[in-house]
PDB file of N, CA and C in Angstrom:
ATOM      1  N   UNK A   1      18.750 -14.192  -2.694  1.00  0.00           N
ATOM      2  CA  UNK A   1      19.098 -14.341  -1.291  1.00  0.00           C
ATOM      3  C   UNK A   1      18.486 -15.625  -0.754  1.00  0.00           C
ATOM      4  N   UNK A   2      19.155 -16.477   0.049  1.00  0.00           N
ATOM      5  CA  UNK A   2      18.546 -17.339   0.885  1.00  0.00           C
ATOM      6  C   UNK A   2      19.358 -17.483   2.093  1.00  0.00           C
ATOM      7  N   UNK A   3      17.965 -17.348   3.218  1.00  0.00           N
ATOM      8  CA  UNK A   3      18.399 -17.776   4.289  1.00  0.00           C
ATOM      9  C   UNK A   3      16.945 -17.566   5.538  1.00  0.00           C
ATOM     10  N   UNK A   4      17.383 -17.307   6.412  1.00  0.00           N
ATOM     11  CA  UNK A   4      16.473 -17.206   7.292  1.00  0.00           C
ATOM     12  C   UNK A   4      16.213 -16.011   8.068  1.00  0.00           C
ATOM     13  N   UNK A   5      15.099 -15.391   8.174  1.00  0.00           N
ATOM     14  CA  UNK A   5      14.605 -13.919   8.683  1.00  0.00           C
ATOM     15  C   UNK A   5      14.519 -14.277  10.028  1.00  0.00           C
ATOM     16  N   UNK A   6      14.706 -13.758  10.851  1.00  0.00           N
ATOM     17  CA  UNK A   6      13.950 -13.401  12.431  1.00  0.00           C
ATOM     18  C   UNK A   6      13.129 -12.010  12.427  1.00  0.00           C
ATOM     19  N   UNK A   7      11.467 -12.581  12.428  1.00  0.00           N
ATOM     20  CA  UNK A   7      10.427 -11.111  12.250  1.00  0.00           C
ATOM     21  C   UNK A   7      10.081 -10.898  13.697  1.00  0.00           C
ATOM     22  N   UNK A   8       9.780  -9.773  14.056  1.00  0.00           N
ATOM     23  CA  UNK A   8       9.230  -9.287  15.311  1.00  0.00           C
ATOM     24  C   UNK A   8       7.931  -8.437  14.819  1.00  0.00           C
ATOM     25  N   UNK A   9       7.331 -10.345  14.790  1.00  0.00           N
ATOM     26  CA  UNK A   9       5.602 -10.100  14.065  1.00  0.00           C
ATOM     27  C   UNK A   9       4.927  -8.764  14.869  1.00  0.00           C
ATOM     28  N   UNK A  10       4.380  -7.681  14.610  1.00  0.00           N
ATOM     29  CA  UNK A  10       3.483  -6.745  15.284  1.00  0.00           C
ATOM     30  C   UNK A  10       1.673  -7.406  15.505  1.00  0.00           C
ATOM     31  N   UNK A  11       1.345  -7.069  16.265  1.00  0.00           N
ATOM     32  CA  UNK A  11      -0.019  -7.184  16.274  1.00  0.00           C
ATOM     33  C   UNK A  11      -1.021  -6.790  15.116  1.00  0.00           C
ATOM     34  N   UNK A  12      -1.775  -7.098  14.586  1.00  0.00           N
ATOM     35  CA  UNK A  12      -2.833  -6.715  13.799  1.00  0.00           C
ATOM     36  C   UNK A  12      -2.307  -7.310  12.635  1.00  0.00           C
ATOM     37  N   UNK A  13      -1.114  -7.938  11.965  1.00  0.00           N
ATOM     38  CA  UNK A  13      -0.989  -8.439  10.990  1.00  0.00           C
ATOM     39  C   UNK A  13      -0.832 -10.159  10.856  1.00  0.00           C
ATOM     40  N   UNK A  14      -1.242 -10.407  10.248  1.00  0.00           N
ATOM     41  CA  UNK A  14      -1.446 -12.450   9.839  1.00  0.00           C
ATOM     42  C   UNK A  14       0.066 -12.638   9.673  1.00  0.00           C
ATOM     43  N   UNK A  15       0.842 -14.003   9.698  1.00  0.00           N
ATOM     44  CA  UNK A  15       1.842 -14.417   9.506  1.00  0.00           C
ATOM     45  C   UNK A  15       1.773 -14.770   7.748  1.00  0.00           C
ATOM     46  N   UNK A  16       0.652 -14.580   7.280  1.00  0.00           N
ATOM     47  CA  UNK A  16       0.570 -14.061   5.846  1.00  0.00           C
ATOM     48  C   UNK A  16       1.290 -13.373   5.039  1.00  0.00           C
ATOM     49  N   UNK A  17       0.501 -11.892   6.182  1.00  0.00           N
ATOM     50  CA  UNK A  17       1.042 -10.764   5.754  1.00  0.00           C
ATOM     51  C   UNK A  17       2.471 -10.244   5.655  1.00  0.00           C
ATOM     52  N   UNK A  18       3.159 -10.902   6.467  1.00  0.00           N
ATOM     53  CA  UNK A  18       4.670 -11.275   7.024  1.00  0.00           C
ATOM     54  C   UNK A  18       5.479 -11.616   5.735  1.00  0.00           C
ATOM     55  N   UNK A  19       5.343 -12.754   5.312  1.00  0.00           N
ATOM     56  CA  UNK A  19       5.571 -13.741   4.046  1.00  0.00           C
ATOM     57  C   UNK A  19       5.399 -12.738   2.803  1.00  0.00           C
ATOM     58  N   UNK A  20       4.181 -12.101   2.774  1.00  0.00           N
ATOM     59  CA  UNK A  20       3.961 -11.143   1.525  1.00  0.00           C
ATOM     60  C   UNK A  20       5.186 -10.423   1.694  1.00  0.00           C
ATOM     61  N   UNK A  21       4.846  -9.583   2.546  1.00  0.00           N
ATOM     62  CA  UNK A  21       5.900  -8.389   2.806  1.00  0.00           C
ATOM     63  C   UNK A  21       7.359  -8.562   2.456  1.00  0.00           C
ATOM     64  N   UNK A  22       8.158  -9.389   2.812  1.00  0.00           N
ATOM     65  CA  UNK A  22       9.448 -10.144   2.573  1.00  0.00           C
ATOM     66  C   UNK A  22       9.349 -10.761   1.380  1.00  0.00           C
ATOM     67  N   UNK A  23       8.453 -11.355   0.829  1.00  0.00           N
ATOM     68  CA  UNK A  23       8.264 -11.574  -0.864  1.00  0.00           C
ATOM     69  C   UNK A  23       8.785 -10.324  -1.722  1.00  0.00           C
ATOM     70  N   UNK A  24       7.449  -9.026  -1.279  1.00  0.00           N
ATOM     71  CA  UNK A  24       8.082  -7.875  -2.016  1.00  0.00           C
ATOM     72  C   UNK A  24       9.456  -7.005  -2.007  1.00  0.00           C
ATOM     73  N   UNK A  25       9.452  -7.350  -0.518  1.00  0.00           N
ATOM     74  CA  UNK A  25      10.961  -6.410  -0.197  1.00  0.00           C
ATOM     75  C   UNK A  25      11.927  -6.956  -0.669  1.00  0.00           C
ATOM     76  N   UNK A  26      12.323  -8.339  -0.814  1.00  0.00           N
ATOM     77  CA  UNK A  26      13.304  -8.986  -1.531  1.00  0.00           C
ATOM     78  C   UNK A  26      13.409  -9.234  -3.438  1.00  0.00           C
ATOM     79  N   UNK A  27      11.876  -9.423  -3.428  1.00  0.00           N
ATOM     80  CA  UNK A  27      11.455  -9.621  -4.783  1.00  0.00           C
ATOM     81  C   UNK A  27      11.682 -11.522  -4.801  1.00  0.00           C
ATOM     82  N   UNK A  28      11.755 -12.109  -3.768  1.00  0.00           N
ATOM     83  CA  UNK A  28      11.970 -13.580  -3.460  1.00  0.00           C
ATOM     84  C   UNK A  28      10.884 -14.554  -4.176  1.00  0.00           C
ATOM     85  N   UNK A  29      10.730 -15.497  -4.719  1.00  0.00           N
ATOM     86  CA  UNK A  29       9.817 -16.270  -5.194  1.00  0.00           C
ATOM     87  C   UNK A  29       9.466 -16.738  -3.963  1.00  0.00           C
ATOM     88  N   UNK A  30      10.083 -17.558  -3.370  1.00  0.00           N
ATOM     89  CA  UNK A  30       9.541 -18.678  -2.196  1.00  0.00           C
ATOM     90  C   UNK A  30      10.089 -18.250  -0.890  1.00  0.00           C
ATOM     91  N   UNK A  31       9.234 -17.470  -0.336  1.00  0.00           N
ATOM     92  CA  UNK A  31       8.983 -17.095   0.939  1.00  0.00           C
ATOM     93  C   UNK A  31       8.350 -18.313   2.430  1.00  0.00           C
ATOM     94  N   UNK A  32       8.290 -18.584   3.116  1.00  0.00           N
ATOM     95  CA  UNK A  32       7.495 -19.385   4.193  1.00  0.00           C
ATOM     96  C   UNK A  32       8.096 -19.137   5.405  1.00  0.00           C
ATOM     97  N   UNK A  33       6.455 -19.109   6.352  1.00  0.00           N
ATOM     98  CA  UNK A  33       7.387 -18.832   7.668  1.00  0.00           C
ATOM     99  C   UNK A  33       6.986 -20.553   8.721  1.00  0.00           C
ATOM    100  N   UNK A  34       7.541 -20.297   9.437  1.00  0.00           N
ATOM    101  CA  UNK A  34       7.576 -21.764   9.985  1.00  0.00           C
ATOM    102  C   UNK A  34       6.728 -21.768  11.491  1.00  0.00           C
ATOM    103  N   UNK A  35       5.904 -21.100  11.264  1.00  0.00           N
ATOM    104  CA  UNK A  35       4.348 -21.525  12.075  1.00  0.00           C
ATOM    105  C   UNK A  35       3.670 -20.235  12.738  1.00  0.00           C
ATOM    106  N   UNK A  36       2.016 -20.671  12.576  1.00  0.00           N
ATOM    107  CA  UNK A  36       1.458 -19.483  12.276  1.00  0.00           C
ATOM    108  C   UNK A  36       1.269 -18.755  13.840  1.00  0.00           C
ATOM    109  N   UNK A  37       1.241 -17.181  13.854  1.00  0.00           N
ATOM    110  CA  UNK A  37       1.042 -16.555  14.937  1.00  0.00           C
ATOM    111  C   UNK A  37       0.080 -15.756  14.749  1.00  0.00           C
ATOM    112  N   UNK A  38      -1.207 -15.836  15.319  1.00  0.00           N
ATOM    113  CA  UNK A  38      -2.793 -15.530  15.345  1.00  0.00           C
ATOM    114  C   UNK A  38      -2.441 -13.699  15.428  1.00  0.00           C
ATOM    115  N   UNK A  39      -3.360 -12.740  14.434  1.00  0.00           N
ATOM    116  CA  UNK A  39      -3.431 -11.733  13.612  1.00  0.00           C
ATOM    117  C   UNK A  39      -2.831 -10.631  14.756  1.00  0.00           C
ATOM    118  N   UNK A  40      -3.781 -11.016  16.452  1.00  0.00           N
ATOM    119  CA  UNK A  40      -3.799 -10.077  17.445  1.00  0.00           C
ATOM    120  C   UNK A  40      -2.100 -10.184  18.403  1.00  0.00           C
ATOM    121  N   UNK A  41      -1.262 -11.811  18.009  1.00  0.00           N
ATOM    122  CA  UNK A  41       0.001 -11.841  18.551  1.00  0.00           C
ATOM    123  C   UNK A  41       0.786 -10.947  18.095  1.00  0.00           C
ATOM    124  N   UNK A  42       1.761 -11.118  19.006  1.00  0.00           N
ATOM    125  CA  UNK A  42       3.463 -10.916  18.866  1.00  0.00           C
ATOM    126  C   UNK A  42       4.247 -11.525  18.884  1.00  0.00           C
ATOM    127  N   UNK A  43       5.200 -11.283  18.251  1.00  0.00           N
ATOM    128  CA  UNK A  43       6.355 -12.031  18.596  1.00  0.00           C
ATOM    129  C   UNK A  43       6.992 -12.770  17.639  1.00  0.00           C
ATOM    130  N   UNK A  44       8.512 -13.584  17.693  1.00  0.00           N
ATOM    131  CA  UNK A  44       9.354 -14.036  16.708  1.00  0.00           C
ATOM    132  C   UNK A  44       8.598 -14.899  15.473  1.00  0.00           C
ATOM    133  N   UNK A  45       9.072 -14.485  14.160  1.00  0.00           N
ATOM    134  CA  UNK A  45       8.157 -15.544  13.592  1.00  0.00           C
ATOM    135  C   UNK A  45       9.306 -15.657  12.934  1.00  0.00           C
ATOM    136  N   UNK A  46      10.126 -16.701  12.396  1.00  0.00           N
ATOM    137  CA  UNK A  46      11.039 -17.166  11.619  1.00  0.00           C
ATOM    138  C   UNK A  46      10.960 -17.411  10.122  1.00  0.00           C
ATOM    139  N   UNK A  47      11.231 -16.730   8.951  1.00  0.00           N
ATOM    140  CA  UNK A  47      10.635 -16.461   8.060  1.00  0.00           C
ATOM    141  C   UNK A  47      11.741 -17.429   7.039  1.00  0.00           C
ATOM    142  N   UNK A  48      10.999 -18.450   6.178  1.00  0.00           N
ATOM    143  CA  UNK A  48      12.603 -18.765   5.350  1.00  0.00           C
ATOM    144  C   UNK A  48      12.605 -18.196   4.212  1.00  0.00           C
ATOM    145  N   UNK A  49      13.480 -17.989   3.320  1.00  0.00           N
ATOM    146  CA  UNK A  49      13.603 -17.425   1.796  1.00  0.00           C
ATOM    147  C   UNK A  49      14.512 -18.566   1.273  1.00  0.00           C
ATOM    148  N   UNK A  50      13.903 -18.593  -0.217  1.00  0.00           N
ATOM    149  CA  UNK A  50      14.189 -18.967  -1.058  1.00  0.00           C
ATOM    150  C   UNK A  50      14.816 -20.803  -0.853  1.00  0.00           C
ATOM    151  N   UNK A  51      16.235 -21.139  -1.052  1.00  0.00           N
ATOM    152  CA  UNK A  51      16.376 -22.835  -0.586  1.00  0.00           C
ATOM    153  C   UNK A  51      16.493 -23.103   1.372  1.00  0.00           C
ATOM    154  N   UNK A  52      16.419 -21.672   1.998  1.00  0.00           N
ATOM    155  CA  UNK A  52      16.068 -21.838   3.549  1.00  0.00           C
ATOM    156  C   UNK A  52      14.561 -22.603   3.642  1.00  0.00           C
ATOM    157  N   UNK A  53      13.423 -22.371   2.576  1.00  0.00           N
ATOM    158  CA  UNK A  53      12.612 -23.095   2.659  1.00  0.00           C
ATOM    159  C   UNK A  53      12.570 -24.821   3.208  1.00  0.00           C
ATOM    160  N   UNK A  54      13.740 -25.220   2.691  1.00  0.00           N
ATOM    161  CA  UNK A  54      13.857 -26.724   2.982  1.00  0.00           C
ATOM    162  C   UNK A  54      14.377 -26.859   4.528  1.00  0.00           C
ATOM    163  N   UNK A  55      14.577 -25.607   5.164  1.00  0.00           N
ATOM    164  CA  UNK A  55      14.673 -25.837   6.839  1.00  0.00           C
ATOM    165  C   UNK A  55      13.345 -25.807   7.661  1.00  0.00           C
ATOM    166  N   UNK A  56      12.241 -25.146   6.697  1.00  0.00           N
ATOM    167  CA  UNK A  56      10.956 -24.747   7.705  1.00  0.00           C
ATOM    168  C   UNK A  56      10.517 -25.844   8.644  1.00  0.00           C
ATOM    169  N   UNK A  57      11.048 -27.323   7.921  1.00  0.00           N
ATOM    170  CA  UNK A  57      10.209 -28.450   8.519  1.00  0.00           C
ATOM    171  C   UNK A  57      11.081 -28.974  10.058  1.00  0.00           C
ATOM    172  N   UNK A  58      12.275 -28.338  10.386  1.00  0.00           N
ATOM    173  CA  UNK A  58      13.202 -28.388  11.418  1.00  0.00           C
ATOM    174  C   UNK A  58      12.221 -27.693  12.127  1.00  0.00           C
ATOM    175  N   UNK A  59      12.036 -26.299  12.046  1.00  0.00           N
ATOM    176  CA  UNK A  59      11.649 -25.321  12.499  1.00  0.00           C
ATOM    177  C   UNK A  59       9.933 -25.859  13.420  1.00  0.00           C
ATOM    178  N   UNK A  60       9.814 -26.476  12.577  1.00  0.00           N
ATOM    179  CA  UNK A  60       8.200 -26.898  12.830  1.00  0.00           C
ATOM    180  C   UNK A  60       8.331 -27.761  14.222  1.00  0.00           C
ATOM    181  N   UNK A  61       9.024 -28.851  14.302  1.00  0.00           N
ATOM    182  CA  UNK A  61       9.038 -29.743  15.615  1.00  0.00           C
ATOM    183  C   UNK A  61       9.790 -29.732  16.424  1.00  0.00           C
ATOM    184  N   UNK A  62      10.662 -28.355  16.795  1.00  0.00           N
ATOM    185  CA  UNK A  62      10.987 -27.996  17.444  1.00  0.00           C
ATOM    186  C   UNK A  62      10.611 -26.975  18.741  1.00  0.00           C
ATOM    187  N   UNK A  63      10.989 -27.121  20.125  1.00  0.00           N
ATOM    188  CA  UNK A  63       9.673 -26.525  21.139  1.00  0.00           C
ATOM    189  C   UNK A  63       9.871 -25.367  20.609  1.00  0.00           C
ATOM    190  N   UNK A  64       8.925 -24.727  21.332  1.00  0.00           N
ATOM    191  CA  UNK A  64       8.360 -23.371  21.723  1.00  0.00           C
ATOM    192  C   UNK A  64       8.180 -22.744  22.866  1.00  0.00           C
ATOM    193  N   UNK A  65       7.810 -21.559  23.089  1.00  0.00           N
ATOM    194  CA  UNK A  65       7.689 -21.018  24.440  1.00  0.00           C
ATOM    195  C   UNK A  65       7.020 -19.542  24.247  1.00  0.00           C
ATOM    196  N   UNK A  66       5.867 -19.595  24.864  1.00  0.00           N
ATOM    197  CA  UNK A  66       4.634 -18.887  24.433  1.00  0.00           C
ATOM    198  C   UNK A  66       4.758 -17.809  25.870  1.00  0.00           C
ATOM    199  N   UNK A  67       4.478 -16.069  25.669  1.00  0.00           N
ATOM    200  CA  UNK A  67       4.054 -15.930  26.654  1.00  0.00           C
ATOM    201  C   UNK A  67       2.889 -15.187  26.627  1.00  0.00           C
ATOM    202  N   UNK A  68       2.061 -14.642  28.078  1.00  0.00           N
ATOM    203  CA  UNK A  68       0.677 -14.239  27.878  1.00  0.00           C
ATOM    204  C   UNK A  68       0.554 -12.891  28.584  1.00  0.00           C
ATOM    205  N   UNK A  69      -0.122 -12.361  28.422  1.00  0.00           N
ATOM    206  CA  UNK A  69      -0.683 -11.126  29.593  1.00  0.00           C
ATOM    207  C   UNK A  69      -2.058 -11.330  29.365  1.00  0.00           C
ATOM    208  N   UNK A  70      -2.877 -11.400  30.560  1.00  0.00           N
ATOM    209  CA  UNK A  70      -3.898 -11.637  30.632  1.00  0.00           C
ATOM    210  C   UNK A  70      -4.764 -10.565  31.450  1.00  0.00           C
ATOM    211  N   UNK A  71      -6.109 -10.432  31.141  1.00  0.00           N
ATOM    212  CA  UNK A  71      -7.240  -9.183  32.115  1.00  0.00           C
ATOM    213  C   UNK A  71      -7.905 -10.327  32.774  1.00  0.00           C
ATOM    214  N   UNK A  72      -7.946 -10.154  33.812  1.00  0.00           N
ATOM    215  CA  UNK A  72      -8.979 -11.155  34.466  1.00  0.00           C
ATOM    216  C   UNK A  72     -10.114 -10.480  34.856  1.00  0.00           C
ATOM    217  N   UNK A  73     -11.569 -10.951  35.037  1.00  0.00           N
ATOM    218  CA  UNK A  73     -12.164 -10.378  35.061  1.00  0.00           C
ATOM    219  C   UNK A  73     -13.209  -9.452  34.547  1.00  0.00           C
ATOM    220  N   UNK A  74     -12.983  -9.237  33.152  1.00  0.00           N
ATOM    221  CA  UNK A  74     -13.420  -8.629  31.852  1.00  0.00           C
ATOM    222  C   UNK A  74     -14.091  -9.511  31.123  1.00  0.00           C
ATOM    223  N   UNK A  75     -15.284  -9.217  30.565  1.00  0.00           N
ATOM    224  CA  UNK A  75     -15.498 -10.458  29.408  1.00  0.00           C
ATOM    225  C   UNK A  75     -16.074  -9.340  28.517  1.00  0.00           C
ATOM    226  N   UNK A  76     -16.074  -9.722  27.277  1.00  0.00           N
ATOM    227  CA  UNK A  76     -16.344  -8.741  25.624  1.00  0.00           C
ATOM    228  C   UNK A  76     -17.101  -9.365  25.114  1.00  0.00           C
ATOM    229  N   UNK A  77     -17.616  -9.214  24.217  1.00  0.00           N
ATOM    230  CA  UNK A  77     -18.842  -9.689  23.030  1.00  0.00           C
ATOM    231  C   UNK A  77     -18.293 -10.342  22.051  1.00  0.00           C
ATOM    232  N   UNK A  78     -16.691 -10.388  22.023  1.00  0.00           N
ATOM    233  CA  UNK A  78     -16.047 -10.984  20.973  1.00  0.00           C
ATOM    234  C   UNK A  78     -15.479 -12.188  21.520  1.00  0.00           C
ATOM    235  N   UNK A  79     -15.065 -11.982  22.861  1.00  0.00           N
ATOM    236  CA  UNK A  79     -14.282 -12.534  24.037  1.00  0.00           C
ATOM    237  C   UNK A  79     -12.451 -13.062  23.566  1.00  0.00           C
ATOM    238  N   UNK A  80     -12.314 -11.507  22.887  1.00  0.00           N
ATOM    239  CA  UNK A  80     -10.912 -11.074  22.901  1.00  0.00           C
ATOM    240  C   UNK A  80     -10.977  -9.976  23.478  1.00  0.00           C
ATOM    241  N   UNK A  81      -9.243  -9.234  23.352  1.00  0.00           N
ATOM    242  CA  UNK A  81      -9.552  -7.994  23.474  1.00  0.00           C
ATOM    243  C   UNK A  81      -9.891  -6.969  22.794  1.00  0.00           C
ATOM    244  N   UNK A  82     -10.525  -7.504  21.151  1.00  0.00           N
ATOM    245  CA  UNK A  82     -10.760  -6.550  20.216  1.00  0.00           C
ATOM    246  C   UNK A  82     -12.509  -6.556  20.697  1.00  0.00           C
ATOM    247  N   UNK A  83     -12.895  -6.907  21.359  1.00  0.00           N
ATOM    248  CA  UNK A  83     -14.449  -6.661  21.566  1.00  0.00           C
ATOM    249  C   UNK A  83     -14.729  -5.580  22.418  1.00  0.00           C
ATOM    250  N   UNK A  84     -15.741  -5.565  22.502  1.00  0.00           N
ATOM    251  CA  UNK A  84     -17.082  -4.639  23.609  1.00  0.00           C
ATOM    252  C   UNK A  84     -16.793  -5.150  24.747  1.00  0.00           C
ATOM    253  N   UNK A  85     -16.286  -4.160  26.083  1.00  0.00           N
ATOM    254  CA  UNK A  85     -16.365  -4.996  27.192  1.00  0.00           C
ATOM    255  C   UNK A  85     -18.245  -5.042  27.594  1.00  0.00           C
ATOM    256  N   UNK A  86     -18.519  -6.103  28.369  1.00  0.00           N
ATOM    257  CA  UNK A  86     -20.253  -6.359  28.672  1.00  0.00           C
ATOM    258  C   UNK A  86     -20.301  -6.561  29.711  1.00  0.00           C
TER     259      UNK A  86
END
């Protein structure tokens, strides 16, 4: 198979873990996703397989659009929201 995934990364997993996962489920040699989304995000991560690989670098300098929910007011020991509030 080649082409391009649209993942709806969950929280708690690396854009790593993403790449693995779609490695095994396909049985794909060359997996890559086209930019990383930190372990605690969400959201689209664009995954290529196999000769889609040679699009990742499109993928890369092209915008983006990030969004946030934020606690104001709170600070943690980690100073995410996986910490101790203090």
């Amino acid at each position: 198979m080649n082409g391009v995934l649209i993942i709806d990364k969950p929280s708690g997993k690396t854009s790593y873990d993403i790449v693995e996962d779609v490695k095994k489920a396909l049985g794909a040699r060359k997996v890559g996703h086209t930019g990383t989304l930190d372990p605690l995000a969400t959201g689209v991560l664009p995954v290529c397989v196999n000769e889609a690989t040679k699009l990742a670098q499109f993928f890369l300098t092209d915008s983006k659009e990030y969004r946030a929910t934020m606690l104001l007011g709170v600070e943690t020991d980690t100073l995410d929201i996986e910490g101790k509030i203090i």
